[in-house]
C-alpha atoms as a PDB file:
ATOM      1  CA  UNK A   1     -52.508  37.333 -12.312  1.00  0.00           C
ATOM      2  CA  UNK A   2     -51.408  36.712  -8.671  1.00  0.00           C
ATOM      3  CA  UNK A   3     -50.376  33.617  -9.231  1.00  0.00           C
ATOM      4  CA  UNK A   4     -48.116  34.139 -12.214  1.00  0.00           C
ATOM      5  CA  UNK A   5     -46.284  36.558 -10.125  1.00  0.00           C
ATOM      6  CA  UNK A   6     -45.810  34.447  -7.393  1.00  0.00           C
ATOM      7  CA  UNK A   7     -44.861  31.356 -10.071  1.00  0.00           C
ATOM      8  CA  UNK A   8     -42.300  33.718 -11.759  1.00  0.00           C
ATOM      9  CA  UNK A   9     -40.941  35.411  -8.495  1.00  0.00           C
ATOM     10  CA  UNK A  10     -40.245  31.983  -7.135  1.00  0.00           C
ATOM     11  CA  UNK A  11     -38.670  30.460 -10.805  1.00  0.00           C
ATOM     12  CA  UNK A  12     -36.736  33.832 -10.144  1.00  0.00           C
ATOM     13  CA  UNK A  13     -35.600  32.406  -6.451  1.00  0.00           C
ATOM     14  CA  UNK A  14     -34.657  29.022  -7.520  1.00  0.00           C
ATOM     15  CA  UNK A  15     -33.349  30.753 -10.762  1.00  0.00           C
ATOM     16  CA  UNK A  16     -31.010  32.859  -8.437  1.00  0.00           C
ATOM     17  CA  UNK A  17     -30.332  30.337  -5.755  1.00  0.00           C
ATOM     18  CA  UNK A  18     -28.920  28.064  -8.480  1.00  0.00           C
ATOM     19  CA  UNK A  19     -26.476  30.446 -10.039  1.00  0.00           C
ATOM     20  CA  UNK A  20     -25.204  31.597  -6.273  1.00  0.00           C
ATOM     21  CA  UNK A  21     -24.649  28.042  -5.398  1.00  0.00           C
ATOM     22  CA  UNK A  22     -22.658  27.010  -8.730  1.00  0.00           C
ATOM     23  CA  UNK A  23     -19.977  28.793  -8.062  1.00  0.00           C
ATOM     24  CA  UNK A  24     -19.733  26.447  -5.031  1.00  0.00           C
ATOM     25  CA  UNK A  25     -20.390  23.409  -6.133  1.00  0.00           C
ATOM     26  CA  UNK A  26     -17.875  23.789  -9.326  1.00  0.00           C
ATOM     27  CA  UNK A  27     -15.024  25.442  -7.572  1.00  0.00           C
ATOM     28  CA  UNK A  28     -12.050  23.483  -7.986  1.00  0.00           C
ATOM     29  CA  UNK A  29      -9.681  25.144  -5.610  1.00  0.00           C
ATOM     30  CA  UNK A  30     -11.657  23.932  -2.609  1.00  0.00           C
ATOM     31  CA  UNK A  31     -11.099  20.256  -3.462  1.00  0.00           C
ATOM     32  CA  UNK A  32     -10.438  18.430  -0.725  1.00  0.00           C
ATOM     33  CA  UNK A  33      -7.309  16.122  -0.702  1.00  0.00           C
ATOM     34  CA  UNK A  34      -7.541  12.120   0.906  1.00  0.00           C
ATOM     35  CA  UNK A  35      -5.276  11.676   4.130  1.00  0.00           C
ATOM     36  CA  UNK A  36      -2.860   9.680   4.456  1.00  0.00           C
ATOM     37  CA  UNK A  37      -3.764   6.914   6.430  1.00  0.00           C
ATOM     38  CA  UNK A  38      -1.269   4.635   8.784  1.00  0.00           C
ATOM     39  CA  UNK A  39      -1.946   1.717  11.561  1.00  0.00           C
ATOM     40  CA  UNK A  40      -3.654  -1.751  11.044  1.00  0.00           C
ATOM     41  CA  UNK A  41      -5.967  -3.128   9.105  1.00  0.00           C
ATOM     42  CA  UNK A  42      -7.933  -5.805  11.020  1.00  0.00           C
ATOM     43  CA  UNK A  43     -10.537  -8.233   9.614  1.00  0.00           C
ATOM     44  CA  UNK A  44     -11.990 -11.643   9.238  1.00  0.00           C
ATOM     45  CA  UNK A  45     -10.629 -13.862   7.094  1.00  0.00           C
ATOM     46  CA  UNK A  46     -12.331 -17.431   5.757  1.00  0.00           C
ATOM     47  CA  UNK A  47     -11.989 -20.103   3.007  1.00  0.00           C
ATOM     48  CA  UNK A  48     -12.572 -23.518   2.099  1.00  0.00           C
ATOM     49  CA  UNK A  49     -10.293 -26.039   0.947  1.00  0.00           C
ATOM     50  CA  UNK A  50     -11.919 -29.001  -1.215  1.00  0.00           C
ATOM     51  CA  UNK A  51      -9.843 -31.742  -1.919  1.00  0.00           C
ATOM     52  CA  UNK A  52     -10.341 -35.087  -4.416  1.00  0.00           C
ATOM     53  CA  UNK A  53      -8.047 -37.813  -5.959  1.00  0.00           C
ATOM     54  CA  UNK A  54      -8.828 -41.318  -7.148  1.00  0.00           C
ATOM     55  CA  UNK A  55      -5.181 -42.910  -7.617  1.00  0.00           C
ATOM     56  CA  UNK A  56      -3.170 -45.771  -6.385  1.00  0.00           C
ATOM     57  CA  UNK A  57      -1.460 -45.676  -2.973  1.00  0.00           C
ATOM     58  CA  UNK A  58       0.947 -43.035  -3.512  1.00  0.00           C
ATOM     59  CA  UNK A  59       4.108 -41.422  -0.817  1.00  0.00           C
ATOM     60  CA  UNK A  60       3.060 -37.977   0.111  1.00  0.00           C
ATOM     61  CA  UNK A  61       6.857 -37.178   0.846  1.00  0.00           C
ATOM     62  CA  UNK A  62       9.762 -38.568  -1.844  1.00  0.00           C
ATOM     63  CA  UNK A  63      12.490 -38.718   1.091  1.00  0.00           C
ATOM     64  CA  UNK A  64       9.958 -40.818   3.542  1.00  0.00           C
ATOM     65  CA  UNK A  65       7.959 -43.277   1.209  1.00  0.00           C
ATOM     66  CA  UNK A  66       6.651 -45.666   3.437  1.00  0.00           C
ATOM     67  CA  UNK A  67       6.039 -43.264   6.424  1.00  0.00           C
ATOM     68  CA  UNK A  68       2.905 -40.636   5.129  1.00  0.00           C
ATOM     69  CA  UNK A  69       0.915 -42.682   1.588  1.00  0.00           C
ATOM     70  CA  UNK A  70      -2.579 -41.517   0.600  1.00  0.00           C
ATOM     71  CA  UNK A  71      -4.784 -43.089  -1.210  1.00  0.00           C
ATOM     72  CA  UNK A  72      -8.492 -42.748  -2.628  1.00  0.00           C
ATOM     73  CA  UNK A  73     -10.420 -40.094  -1.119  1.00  0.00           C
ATOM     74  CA  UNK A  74     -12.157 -36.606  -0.562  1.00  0.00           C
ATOM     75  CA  UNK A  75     -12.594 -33.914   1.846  1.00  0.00           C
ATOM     76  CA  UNK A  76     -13.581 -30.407   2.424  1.00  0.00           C
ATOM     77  CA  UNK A  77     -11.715 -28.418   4.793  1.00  0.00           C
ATOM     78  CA  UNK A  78     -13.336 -24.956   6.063  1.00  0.00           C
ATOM     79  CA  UNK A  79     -10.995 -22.566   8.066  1.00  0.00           C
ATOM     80  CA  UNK A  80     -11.806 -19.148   9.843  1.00  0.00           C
ATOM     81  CA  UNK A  81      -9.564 -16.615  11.229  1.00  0.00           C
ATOM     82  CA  UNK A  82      -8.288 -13.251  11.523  1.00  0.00           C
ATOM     83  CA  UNK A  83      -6.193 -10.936   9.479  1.00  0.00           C
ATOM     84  CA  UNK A  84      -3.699  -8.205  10.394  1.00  0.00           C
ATOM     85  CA  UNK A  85      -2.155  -5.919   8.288  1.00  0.00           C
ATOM     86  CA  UNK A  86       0.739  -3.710   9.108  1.00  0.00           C
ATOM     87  CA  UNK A  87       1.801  -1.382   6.037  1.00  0.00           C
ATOM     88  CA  UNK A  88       4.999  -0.945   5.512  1.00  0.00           C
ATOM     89  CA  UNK A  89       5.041   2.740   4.471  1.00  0.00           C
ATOM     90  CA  UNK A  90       2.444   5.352   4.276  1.00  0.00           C
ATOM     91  CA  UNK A  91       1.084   4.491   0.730  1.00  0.00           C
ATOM     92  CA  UNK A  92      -0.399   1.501   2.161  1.00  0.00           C
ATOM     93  CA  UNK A  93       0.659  -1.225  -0.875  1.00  0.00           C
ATOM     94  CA  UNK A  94       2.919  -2.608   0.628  1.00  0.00           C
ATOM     95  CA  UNK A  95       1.966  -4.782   4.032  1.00  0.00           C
ATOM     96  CA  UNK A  96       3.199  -7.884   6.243  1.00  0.00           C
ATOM     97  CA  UNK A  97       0.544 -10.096   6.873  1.00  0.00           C
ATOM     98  CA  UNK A  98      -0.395 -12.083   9.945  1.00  0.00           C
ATOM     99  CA  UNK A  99      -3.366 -14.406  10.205  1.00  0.00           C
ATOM    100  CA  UNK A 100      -4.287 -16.815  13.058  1.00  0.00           C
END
């Protein structure tokens, strides 16, 4: 018998504690709002260029055709750097970019 009153007192705790703390976890009017954030946004940046053609000897520029040709070939080109963004207002979509 003792411990059915101490099972129902405590489902009568947790019963209690429950409906006290709904009110606070479903409120709506304490809904907290995002701030508006400003400054940079720094970060790494990286990529990979890959690169193949099998073709005559072509001019890479029109205007100079005998100065820069390519020819046959392949390559891969990795790059690494670093990004900057400045926004340009505070709703941060619109940014200038710099990248070294």
């Amino acid at each position: 018998m003792q411990d059915s009153m101490k099972h129902s007192f405590l489902s009568l705790f947790l019963m209690a504690a429950l409906i006290l703390s709904a009110e606070t976890l479903f409120a709506q009017g304490d809904v907290l709002q995002p701030d508006e954030g400003g400054g940079f946004l720094i970060g790494p940046m990286a990529g990979i260029n890959l690169v193949s053609y099998k073709t005559n000897e072509f001019p890479i520029l029109n205007s100079e055709p005998s100065c820069f040709t390519a020819q046959n070939g392949s390559d891969i080109a990795p790059f690494f750097g670093i990004t900057a963004m400045i926004p340009l207002g505070s709703s941060l979509q619109n940014f200038i970019i710099a990248q070294t």
